[in-house]
PDB file of N, CA and C in Angstrom:
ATOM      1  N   UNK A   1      30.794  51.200  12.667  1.00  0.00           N
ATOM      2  CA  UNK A   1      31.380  49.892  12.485  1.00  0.00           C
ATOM      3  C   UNK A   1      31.291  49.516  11.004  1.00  0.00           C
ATOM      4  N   UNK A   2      32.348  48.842  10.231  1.00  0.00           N
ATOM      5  CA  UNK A   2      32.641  48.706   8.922  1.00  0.00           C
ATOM      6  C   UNK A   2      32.087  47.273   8.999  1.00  0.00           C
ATOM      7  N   UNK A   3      31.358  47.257   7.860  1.00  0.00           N
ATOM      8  CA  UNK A   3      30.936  45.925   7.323  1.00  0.00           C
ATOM      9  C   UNK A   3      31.908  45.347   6.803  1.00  0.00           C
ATOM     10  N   UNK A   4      32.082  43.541   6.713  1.00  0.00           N
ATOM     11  CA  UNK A   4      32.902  43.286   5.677  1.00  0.00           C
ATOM     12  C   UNK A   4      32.782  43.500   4.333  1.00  0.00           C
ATOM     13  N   UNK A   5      31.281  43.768   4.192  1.00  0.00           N
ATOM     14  CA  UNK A   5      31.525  44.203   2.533  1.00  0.00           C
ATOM     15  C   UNK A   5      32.011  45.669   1.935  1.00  0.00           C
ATOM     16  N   UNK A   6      32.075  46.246   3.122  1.00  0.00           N
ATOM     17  CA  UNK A   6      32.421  47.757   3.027  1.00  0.00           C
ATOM     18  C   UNK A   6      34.053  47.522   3.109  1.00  0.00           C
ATOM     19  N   UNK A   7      34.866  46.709   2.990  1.00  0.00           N
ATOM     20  CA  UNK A   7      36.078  46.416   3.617  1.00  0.00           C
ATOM     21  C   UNK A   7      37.333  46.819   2.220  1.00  0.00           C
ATOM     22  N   UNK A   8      36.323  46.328   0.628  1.00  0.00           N
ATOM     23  CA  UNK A   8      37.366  46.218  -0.493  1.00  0.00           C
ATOM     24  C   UNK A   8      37.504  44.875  -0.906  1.00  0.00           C
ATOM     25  N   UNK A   9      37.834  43.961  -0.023  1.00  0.00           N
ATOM     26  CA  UNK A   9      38.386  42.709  -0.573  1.00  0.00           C
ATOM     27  C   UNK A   9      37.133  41.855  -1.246  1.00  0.00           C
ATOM     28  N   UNK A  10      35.844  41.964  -0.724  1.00  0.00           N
ATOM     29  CA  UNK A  10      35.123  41.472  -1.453  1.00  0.00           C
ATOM     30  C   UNK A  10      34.409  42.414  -2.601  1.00  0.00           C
ATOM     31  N   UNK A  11      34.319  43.457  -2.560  1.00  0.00           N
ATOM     32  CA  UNK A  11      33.626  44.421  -3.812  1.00  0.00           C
ATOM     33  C   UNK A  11      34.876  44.292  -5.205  1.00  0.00           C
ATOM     34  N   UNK A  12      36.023  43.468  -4.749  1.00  0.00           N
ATOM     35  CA  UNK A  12      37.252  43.781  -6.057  1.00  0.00           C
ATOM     36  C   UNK A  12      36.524  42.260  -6.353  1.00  0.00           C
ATOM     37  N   UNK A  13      36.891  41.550  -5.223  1.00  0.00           N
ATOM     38  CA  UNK A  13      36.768  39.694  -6.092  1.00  0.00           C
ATOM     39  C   UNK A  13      35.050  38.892  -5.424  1.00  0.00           C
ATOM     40  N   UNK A  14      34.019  39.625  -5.157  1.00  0.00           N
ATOM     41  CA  UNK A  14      33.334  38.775  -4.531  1.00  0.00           C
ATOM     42  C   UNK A  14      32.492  38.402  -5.396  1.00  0.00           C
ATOM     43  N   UNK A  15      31.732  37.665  -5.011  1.00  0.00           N
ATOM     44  CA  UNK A  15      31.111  36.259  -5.660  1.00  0.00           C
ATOM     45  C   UNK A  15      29.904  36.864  -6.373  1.00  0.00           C
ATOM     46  N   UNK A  16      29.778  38.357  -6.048  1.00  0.00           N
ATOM     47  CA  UNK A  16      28.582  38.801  -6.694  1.00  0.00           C
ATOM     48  C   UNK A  16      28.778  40.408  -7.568  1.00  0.00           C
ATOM     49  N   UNK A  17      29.840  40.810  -7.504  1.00  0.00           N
ATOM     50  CA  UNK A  17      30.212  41.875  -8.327  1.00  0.00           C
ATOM     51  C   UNK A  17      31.095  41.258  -9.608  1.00  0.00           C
ATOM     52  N   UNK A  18      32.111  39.766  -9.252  1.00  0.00           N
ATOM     53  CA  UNK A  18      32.719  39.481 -10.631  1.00  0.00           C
ATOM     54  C   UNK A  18      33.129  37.982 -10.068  1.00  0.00           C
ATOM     55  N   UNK A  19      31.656  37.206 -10.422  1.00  0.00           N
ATOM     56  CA  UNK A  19      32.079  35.574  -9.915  1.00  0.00           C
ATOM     57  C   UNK A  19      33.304  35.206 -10.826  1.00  0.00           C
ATOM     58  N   UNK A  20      33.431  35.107 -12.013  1.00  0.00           N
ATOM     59  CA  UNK A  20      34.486  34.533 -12.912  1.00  0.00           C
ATOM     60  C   UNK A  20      35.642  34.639 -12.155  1.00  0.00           C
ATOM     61  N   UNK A  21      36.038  35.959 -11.817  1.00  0.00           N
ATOM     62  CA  UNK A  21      37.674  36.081 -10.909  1.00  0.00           C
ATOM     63  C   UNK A  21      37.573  35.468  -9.962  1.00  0.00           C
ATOM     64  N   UNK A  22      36.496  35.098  -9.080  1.00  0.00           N
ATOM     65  CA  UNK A  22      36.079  34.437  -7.424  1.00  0.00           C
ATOM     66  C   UNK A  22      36.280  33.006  -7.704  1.00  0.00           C
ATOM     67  N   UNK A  23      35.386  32.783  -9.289  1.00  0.00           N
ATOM     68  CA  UNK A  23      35.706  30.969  -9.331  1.00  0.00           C
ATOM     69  C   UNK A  23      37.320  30.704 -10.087  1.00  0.00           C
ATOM     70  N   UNK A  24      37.878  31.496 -10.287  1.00  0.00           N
ATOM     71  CA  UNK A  24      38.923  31.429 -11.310  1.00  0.00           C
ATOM     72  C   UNK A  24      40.084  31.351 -10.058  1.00  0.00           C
ATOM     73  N   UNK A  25      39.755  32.037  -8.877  1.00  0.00           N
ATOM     74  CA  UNK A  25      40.790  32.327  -7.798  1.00  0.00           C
ATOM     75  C   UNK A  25      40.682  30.809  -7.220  1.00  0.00           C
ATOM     76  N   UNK A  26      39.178  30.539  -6.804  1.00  0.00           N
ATOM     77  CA  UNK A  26      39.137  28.881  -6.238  1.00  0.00           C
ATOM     78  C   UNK A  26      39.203  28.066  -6.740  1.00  0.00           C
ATOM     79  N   UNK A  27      39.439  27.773  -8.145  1.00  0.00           N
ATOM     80  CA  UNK A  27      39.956  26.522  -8.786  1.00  0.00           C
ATOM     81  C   UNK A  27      41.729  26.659  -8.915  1.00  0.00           C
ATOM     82  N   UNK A  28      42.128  27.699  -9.098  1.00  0.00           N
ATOM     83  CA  UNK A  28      43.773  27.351  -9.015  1.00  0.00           C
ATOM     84  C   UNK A  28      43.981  27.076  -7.700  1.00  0.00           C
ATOM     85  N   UNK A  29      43.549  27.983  -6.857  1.00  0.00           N
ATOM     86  CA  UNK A  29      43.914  27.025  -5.019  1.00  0.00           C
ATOM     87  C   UNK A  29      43.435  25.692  -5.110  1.00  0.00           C
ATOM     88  N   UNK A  30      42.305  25.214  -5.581  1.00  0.00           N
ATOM     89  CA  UNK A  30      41.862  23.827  -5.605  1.00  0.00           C
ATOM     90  C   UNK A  30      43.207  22.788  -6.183  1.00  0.00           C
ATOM     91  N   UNK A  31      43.548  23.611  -7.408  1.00  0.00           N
ATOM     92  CA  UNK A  31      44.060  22.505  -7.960  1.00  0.00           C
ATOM     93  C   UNK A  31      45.491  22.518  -7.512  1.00  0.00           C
ATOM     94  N   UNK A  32      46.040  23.587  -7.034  1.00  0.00           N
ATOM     95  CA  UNK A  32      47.560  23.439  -6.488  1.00  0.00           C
ATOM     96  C   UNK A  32      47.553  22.565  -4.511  1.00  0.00           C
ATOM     97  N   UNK A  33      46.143  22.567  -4.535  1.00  0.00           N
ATOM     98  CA  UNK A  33      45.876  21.820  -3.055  1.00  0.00           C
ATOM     99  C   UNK A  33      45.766  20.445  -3.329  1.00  0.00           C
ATOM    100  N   UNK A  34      45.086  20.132  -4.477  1.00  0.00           N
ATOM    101  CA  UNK A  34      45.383  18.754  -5.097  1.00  0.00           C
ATOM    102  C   UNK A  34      46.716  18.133  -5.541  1.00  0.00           C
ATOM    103  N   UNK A  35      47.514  19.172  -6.081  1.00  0.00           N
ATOM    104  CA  UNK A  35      48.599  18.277  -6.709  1.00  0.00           C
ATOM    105  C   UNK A  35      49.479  18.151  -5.219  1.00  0.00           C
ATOM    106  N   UNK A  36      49.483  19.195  -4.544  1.00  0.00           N
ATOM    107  CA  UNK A  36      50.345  19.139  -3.155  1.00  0.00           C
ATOM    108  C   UNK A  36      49.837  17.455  -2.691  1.00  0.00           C
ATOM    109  N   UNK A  37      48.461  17.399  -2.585  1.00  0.00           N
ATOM    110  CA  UNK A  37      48.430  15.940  -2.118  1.00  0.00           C
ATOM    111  C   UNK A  37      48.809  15.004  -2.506  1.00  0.00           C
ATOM    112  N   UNK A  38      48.684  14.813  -3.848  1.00  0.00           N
ATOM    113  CA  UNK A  38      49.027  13.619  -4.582  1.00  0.00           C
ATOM    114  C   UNK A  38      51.031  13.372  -4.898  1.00  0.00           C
ATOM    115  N   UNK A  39      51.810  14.438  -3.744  1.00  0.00           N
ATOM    116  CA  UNK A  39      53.089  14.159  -3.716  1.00  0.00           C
ATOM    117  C   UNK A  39      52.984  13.422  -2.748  1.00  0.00           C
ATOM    118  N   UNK A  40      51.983  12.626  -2.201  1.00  0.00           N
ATOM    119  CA  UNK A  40      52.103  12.103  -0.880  1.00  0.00           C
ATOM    120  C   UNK A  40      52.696  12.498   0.186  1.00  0.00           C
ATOM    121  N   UNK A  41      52.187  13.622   0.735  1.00  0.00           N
ATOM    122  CA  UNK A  41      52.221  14.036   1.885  1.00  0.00           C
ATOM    123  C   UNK A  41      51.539  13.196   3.167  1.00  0.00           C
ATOM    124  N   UNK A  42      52.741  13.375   4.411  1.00  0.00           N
ATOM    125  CA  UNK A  42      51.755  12.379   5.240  1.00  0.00           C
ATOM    126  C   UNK A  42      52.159  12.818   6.930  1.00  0.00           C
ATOM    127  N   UNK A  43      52.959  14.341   6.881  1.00  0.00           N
ATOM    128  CA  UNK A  43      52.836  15.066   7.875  1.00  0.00           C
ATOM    129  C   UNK A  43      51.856  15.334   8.437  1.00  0.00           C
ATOM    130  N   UNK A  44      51.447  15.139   9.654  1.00  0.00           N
ATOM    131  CA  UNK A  44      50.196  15.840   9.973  1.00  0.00           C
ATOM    132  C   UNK A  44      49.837  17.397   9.925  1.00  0.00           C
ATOM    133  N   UNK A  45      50.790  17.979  10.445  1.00  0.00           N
ATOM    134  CA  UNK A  45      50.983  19.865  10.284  1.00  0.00           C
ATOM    135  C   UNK A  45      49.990  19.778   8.794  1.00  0.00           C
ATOM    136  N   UNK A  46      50.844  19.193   7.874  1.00  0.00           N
ATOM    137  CA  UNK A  46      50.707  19.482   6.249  1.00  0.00           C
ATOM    138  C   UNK A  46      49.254  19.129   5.922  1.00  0.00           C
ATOM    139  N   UNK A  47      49.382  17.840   6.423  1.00  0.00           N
ATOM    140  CA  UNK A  47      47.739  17.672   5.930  1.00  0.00           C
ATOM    141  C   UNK A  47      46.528  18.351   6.207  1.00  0.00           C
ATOM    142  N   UNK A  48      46.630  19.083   7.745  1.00  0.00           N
ATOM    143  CA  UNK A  48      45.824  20.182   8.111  1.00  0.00           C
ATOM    144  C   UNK A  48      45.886  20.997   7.028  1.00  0.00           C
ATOM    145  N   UNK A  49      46.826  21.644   6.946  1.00  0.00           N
ATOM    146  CA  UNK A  49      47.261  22.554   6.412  1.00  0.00           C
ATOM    147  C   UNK A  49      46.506  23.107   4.490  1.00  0.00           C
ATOM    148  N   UNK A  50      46.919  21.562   4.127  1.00  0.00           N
ATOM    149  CA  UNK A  50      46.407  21.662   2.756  1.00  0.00           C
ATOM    150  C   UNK A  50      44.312  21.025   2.799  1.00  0.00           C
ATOM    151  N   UNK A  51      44.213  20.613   4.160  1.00  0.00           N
ATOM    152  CA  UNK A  51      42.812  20.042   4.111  1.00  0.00           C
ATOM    153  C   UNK A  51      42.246  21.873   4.372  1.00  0.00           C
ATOM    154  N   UNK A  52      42.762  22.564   5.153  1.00  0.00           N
ATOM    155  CA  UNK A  52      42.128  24.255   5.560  1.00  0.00           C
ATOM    156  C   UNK A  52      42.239  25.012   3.752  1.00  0.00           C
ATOM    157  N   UNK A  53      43.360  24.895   3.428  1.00  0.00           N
ATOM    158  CA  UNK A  53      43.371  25.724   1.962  1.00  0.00           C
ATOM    159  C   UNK A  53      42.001  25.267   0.780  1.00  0.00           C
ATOM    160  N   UNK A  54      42.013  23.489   1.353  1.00  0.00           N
ATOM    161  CA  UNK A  54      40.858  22.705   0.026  1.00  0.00           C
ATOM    162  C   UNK A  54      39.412  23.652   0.750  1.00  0.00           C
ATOM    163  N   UNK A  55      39.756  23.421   1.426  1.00  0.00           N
ATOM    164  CA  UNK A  55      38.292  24.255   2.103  1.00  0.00           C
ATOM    165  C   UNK A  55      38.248  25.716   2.021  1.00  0.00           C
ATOM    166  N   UNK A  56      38.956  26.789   2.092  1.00  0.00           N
ATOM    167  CA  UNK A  56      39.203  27.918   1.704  1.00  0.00           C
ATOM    168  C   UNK A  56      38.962  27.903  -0.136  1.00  0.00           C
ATOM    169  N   UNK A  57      39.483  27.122  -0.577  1.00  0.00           N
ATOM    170  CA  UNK A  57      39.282  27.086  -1.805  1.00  0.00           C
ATOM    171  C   UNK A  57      37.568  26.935  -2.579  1.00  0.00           C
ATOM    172  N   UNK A  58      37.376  25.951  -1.899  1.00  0.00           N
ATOM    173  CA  UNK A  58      35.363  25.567  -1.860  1.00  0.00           C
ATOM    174  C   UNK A  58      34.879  26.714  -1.433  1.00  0.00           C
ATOM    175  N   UNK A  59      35.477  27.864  -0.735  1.00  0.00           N
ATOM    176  CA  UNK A  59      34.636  28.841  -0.025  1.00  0.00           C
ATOM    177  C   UNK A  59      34.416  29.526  -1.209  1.00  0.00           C
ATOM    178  N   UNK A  60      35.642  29.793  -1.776  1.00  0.00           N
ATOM    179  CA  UNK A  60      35.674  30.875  -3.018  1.00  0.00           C
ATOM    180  C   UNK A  60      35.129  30.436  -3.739  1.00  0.00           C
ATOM    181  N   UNK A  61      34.795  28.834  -4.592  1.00  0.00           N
ATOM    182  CA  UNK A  61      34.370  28.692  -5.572  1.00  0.00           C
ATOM    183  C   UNK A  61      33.141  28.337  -5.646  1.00  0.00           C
ATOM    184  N   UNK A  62      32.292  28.125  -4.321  1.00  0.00           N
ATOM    185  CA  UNK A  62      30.725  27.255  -4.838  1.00  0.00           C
ATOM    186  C   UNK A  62      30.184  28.741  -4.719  1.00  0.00           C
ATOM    187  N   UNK A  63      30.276  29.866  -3.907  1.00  0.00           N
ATOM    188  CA  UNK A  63      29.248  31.015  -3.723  1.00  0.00           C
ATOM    189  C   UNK A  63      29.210  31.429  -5.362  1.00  0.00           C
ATOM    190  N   UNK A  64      30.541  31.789  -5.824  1.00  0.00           N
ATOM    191  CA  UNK A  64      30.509  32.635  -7.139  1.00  0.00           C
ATOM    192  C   UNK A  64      30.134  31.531  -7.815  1.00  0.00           C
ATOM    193  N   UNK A  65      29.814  30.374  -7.953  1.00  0.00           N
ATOM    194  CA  UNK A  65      29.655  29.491  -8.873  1.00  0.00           C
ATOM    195  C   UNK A  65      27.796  29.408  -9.253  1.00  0.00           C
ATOM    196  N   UNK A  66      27.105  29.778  -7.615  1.00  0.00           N
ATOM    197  CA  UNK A  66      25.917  30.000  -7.579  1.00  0.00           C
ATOM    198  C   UNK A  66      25.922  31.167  -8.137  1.00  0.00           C
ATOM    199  N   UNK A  67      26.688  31.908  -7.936  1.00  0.00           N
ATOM    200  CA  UNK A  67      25.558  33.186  -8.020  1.00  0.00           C
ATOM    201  C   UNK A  67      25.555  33.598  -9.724  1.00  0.00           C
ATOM    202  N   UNK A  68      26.938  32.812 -10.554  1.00  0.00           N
ATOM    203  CA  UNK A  68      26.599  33.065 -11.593  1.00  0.00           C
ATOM    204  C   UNK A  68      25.591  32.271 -12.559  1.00  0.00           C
ATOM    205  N   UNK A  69      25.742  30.776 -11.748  1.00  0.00           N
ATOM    206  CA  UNK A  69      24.162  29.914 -12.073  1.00  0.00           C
ATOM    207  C   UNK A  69      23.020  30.994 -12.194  1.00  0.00           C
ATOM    208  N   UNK A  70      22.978  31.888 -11.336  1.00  0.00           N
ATOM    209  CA  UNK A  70      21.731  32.901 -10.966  1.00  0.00           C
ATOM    210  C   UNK A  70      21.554  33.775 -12.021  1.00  0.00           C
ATOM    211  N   UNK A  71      22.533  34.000 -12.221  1.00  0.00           N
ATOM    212  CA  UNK A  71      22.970  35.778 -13.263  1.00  0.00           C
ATOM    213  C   UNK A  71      22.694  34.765 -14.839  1.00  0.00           C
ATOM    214  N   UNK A  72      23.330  33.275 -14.689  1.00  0.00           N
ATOM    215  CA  UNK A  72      22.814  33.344 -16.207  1.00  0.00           C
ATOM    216  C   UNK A  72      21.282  32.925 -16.164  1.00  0.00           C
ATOM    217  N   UNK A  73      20.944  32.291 -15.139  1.00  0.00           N
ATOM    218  CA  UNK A  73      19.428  31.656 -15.779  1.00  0.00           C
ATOM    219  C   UNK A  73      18.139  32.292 -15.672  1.00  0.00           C
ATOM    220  N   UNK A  74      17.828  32.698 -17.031  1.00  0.00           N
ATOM    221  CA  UNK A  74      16.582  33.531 -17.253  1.00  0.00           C
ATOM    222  C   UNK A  74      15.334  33.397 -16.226  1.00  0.00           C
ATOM    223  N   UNK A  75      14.617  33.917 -15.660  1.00  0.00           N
ATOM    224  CA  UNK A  75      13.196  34.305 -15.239  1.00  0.00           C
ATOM    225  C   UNK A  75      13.297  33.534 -13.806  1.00  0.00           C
ATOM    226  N   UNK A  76      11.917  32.728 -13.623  1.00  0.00           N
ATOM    227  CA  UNK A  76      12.054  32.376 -12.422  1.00  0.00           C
ATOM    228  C   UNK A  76      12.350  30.877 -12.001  1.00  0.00           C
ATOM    229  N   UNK A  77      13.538  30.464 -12.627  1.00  0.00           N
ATOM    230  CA  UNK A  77      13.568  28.872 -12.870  1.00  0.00           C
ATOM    231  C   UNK A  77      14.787  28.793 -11.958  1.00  0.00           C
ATOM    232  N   UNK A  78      15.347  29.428 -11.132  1.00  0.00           N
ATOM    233  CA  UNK A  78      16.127  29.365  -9.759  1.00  0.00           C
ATOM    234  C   UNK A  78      15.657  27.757  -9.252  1.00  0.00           C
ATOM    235  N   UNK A  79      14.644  27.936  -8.998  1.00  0.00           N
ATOM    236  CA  UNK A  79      14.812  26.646  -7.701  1.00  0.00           C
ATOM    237  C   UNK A  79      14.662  25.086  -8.816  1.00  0.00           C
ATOM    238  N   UNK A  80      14.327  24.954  -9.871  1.00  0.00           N
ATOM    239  CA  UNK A  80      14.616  24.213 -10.824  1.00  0.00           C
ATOM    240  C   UNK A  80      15.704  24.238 -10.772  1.00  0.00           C
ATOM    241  N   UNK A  81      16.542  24.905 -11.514  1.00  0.00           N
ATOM    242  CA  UNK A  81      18.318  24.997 -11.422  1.00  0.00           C
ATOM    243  C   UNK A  81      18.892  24.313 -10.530  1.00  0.00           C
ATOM    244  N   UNK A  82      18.717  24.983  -9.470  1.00  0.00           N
ATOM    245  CA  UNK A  82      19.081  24.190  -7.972  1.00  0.00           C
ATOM    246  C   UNK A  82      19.064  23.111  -7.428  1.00  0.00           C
ATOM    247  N   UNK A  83      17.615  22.644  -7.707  1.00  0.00           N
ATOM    248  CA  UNK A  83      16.918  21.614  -7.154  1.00  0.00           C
ATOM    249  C   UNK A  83      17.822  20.361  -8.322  1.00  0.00           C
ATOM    250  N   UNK A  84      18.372  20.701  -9.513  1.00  0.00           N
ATOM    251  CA  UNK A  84      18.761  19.496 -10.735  1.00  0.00           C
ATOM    252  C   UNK A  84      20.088  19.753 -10.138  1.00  0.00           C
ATOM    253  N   UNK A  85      21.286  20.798  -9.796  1.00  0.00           N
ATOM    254  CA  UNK A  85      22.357  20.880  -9.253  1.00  0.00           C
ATOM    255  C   UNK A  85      22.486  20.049  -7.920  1.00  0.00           C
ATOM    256  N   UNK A  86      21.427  20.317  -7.470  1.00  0.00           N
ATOM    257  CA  UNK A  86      21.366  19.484  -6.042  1.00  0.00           C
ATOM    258  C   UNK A  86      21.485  17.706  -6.257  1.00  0.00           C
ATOM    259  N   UNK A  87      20.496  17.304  -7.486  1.00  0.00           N
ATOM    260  CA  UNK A  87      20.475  16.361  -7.796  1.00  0.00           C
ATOM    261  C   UNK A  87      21.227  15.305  -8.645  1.00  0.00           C
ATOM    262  N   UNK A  88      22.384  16.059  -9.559  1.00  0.00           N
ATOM    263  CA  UNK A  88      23.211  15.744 -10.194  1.00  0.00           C
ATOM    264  C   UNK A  88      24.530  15.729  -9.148  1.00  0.00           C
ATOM    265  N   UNK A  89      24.689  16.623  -8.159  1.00  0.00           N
ATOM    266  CA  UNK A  89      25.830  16.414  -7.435  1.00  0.00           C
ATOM    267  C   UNK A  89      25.362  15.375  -6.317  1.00  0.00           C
ATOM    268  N   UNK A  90      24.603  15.089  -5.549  1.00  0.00           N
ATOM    269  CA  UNK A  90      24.076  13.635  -5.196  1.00  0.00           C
ATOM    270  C   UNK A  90      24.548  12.501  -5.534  1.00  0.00           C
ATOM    271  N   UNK A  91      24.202  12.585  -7.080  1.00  0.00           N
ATOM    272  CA  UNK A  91      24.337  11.316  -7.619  1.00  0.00           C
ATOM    273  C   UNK A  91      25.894  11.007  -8.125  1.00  0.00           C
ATOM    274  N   UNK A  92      26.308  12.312  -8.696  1.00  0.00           N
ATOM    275  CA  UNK A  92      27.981  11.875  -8.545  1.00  0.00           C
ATOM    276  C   UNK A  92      29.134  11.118  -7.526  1.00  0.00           C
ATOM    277  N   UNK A  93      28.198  11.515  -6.125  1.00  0.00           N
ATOM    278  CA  UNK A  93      28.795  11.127  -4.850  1.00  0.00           C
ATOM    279  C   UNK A  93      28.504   9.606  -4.782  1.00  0.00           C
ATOM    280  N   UNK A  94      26.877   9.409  -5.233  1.00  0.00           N
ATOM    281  CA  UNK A  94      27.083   8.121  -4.761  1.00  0.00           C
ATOM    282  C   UNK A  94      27.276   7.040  -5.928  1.00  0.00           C
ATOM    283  N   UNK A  95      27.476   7.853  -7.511  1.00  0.00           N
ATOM    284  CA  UNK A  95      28.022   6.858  -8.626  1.00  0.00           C
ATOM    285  C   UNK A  95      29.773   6.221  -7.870  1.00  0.00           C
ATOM    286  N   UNK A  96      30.051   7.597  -7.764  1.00  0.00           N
ATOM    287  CA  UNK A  96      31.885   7.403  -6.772  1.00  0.00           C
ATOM    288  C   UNK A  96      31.844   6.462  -6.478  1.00  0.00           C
ATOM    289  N   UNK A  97      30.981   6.298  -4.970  1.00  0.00           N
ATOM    290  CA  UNK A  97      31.202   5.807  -4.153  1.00  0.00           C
ATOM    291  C   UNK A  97      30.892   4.134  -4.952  1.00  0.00           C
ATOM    292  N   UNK A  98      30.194   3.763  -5.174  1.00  0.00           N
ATOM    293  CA  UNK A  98      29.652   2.756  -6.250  1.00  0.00           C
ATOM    294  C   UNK A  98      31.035   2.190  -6.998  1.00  0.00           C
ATOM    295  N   UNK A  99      31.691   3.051  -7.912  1.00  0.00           N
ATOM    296  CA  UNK A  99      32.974   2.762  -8.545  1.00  0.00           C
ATOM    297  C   UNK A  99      34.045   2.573  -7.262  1.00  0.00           C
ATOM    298  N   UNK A 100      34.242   2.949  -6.268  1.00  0.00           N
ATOM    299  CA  UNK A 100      35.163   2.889  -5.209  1.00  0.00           C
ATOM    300  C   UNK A 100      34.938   1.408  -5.330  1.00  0.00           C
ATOM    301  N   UNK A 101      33.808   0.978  -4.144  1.00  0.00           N
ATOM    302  CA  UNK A 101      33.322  -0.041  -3.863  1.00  0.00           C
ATOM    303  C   UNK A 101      33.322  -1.603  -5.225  1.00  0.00           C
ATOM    304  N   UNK A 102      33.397  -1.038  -5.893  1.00  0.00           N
ATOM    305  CA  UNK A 102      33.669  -2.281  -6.847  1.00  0.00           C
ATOM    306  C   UNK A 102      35.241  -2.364  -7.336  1.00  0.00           C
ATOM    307  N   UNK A 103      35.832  -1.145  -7.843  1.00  0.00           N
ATOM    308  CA  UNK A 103      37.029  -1.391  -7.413  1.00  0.00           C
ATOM    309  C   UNK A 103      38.116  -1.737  -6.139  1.00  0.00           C
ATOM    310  N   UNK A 104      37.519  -1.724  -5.422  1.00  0.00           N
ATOM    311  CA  UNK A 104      37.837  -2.237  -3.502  1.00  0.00           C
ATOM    312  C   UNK A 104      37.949  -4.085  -4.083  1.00  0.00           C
ATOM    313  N   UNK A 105      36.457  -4.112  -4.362  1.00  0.00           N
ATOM    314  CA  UNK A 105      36.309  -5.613  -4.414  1.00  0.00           C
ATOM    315  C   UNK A 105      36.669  -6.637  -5.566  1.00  0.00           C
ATOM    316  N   UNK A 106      36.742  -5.885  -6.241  1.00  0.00           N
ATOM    317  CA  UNK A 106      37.497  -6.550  -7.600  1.00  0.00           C
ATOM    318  C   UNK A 106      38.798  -7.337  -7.525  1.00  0.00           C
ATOM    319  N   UNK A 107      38.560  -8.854  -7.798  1.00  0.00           N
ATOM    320  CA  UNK A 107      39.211 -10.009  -7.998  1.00  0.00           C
ATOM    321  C   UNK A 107      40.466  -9.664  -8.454  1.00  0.00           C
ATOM    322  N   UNK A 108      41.729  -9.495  -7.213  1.00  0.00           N
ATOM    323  CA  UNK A 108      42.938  -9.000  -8.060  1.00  0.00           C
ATOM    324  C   UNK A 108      43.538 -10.516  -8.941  1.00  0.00           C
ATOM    325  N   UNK A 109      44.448 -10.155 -10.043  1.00  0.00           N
ATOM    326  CA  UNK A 109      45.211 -11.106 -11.408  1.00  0.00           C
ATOM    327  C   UNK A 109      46.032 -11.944 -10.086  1.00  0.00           C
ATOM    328  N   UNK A 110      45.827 -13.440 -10.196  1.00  0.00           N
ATOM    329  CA  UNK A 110      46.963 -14.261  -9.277  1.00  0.00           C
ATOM    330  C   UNK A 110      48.400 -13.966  -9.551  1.00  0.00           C
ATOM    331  N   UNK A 111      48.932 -13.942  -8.693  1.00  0.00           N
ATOM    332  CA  UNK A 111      50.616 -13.823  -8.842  1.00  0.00           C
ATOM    333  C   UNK A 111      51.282 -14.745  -9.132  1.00  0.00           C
ATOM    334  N   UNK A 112      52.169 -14.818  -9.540  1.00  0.00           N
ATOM    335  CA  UNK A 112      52.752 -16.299 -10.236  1.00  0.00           C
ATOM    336  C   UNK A 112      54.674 -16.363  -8.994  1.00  0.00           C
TER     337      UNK A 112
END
């Protein structure tokens, strides 16, 4: 029985023989899944459709994104790394959410 890593498709682009091509492959799907949205799409088919690719896209890009976090950072400071990645993407979510929420509530200009 053949492994998937015995298969080719991941020993050419996987996340641990040549992350750069793995994150380079999931940010152009990212970003052509983004602009598709922002034509305002509002099919349902479509929106599946481009919500499965954004996620296919995250597949490709957070593994190779770790593993080259890994490959560059010297000795044994892994779970440091991690543990501040963990903590900086946290806080982005809930700065967002913070800027959402005040722009939600923000006093719109009276209309004349």
């Amino acid at each position: 029985m053949m492994r998937m890593k015995e298969t080719g498709i991941f020993l050419r682009s996987g996340h641990r023989t040549n992350p750069l091509l793995t994150m380079k492959v999931g940010l152009v799907l990212q970003i052509a899944t983004y602009a598709l949205f922002a034509t305002g799409v509002s099919a349902a088919p479509a929106l599946c459709a481009l919500s499965l690719a954004l996620g296919v896209s995250k597949a490709f890009f957070t593994p190779a994104a770790k593993a080259a976090l890994v490959a560059l950072t010297p000795g044994d400071s892994h779970y440091l790394l991690f543990s501040f990645r963990s903590t900086v993407n946290n806080l982005g979510v809930a700065v967002a959410a913070l800027g959402v929420l005040l722009a939600v509530r923000a006093p719109s200009a009276p209309s004349r």
